[in-house]
N, C-alpha and C. Protein backbone atom coordinates (compact mmCIF):
# COMPACT_ATOMS: atom_id res chain seq x y z
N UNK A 1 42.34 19.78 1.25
CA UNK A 1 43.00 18.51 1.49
C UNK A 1 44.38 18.77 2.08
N UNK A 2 44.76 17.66 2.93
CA UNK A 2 46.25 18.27 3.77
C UNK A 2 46.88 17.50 2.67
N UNK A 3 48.11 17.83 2.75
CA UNK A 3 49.12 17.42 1.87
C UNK A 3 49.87 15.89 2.62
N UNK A 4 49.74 15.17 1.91
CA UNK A 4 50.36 14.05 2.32
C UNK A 4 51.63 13.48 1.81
N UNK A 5 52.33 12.91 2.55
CA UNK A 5 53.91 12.61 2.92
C UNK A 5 54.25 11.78 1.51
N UNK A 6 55.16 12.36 0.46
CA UNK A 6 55.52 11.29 -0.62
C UNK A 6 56.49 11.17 -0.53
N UNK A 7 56.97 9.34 -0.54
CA UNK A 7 58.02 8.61 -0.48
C UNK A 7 58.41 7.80 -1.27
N UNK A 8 59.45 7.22 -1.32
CA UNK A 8 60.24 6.15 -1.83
C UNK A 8 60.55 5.15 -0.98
N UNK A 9 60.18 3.90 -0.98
CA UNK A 9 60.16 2.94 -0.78
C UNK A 9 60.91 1.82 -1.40
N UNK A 10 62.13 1.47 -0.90
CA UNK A 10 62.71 0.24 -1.21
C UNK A 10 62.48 -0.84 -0.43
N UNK A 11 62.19 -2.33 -1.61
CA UNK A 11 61.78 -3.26 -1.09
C UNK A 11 62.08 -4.17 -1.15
N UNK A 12 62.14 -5.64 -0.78
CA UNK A 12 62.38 -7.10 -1.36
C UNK A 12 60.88 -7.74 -1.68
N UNK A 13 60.52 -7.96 -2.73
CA UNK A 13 59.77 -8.88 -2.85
C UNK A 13 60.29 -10.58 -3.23
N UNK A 14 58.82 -11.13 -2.72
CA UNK A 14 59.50 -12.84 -3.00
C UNK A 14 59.16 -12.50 -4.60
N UNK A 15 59.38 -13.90 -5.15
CA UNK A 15 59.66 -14.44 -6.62
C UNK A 15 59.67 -15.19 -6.97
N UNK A 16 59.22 -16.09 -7.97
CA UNK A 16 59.37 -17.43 -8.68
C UNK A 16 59.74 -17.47 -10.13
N UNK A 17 59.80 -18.58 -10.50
CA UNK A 17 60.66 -18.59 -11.84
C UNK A 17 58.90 -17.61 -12.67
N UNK A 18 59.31 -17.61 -14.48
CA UNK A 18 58.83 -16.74 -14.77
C UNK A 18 57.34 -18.02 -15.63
N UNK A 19 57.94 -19.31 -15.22
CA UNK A 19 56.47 -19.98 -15.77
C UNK A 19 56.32 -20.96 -14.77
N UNK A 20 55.47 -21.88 -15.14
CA UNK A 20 55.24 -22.96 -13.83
C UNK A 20 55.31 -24.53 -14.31
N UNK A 21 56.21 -24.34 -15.41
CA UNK A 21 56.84 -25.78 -15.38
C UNK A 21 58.14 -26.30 -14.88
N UNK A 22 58.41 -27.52 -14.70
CA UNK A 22 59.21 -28.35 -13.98
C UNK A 22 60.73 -27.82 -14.33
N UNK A 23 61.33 -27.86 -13.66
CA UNK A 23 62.87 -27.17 -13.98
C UNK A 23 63.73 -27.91 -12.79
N UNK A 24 64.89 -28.05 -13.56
CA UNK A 24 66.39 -28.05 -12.88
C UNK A 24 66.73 -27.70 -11.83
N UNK A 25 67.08 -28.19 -10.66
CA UNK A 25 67.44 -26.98 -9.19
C UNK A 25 68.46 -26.73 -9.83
N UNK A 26 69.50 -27.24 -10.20
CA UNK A 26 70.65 -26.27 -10.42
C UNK A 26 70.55 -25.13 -11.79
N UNK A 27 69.82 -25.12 -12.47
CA UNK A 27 69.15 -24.32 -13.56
C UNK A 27 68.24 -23.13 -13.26
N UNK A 28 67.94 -23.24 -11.86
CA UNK A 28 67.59 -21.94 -11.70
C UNK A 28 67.85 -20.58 -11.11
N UNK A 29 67.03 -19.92 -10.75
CA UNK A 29 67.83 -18.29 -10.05
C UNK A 29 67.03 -17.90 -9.30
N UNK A 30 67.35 -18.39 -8.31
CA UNK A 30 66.37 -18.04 -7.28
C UNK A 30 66.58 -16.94 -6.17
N UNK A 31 66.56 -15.66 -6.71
CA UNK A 31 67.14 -14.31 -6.36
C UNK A 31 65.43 -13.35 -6.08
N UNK A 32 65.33 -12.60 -5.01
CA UNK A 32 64.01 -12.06 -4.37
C UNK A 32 64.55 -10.87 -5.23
N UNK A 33 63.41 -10.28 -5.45
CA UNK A 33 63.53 -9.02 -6.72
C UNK A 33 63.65 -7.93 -5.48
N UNK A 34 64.37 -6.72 -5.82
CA UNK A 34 64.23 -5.58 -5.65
C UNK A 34 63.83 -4.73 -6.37
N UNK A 35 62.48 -4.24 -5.12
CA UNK A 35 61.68 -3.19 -6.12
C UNK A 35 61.63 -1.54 -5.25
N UNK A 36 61.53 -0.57 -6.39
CA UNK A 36 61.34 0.94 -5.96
C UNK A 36 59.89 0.88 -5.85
N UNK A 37 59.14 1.69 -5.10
CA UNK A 37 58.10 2.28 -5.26
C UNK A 37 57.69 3.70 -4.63
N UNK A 38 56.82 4.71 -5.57
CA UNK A 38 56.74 5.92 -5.22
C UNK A 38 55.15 5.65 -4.79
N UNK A 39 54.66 6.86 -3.91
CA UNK A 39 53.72 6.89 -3.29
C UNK A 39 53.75 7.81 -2.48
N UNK A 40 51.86 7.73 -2.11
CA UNK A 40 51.72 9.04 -0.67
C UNK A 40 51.51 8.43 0.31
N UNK A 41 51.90 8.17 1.55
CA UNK A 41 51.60 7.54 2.28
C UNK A 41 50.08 7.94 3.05
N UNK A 42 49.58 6.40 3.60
CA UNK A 42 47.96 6.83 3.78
C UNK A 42 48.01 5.91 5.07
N UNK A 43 48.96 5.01 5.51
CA UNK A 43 49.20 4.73 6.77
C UNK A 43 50.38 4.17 6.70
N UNK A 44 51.01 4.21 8.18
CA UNK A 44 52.01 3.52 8.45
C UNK A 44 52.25 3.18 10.22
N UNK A 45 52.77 2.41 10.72
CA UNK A 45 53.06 1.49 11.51
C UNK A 45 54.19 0.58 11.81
N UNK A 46 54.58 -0.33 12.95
CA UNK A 46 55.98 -0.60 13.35
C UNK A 46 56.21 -1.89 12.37
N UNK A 47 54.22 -2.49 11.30
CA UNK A 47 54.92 -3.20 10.82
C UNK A 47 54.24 -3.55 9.62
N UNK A 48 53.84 -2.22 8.74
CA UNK A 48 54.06 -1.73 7.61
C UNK A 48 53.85 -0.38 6.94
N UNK A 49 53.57 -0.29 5.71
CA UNK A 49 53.19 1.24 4.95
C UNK A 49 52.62 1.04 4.50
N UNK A 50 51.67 1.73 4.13
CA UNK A 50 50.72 1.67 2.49
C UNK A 50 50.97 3.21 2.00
N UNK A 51 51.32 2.99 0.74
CA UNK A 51 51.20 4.17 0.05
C UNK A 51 50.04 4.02 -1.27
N UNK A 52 49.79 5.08 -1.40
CA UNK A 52 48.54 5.53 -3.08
C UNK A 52 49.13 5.62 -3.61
N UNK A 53 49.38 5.57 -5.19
CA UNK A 53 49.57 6.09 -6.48
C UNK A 53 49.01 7.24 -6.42
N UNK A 54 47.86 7.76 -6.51
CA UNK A 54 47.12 8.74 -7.03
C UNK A 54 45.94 9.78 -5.71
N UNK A 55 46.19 10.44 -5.78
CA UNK A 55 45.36 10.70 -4.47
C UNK A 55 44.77 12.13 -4.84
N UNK A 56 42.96 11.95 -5.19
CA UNK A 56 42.25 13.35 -5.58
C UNK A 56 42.26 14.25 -4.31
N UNK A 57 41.65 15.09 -5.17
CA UNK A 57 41.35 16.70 -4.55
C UNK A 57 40.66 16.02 -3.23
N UNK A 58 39.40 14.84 -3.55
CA UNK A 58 38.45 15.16 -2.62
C UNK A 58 39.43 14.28 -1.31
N UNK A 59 40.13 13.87 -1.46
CA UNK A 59 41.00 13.56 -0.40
C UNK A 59 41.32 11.83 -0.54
N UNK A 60 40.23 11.00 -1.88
CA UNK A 60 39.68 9.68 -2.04
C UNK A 60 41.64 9.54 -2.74
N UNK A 61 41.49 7.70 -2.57
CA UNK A 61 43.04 7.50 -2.83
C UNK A 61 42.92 6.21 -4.03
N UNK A 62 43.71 6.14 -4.69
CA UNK A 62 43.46 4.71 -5.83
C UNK A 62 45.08 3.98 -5.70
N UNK A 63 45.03 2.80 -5.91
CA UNK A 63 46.28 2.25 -6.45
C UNK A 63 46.86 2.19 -4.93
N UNK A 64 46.85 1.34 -3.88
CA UNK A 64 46.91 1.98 -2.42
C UNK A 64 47.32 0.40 -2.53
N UNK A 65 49.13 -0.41 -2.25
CA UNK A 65 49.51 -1.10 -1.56
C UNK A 65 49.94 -1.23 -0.15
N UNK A 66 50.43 -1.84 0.51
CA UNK A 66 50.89 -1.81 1.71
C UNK A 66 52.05 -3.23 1.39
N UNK A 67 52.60 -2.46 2.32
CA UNK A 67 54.41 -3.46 1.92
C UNK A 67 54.85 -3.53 4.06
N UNK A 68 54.79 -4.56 3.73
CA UNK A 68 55.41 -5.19 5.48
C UNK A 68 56.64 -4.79 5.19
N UNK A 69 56.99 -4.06 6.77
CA UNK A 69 58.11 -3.24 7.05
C UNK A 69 59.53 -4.49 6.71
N UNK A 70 59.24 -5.64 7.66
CA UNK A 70 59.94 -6.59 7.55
C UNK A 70 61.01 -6.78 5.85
N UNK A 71 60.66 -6.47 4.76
CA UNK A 71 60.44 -6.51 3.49
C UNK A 71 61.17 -4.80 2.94
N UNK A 72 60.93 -4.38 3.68
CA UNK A 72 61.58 -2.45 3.80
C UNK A 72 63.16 -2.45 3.65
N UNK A 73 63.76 -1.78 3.03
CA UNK A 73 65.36 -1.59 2.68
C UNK A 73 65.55 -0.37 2.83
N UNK A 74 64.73 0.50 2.44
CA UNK A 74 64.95 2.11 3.08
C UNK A 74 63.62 2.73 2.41
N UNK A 75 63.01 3.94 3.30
CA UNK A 75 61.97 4.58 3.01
C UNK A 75 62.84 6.08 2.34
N UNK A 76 62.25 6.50 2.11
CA UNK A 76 63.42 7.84 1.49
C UNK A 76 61.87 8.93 1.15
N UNK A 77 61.67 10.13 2.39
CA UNK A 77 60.80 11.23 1.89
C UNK A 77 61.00 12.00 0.43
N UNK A 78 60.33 12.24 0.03
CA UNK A 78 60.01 13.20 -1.67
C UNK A 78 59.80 14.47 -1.10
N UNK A 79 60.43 15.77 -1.41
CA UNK A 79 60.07 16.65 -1.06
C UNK A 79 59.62 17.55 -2.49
């Protein structure tokens, strides 16, 4: 198996309050989360990534998001 590229990924995700009843506009916090994520990358492109969690011997990958670049704050290689 070739060795594949592990990164760090900073991101913005969207967000909503934490239940889905009726609320206050001025009562709420309506702030897009920043999230880390580690991974191997299994593709990438001008307009996103996907990285695996977990990636076997036989080369097969699990746990495999993809995050639109648009949404990207910095990629950062793992060496």
């Amino acid at each position: 198996m070739d060795a594949m590229k592990k990164v760090k990924v900073k991101w913005v995700d969207s967000c909503s309050p934490a239940d889905s009843n009726w609320h206050r506009i001025d009562e709420l916090s309506l702030q897009p989360l920043t999230c880390e994520s580690i991974g191997f990358v299994v593709s990438e492109d001008k307009h996103q990534i996907s990285v695996a969690g977990t990636v076997a011997e036989s080369g097969s990958v699990y746990g495999v998001m993809t995050i639109p670049k648009r949404a990207v704050l910095k990629i950062m290689v793992i060496r």
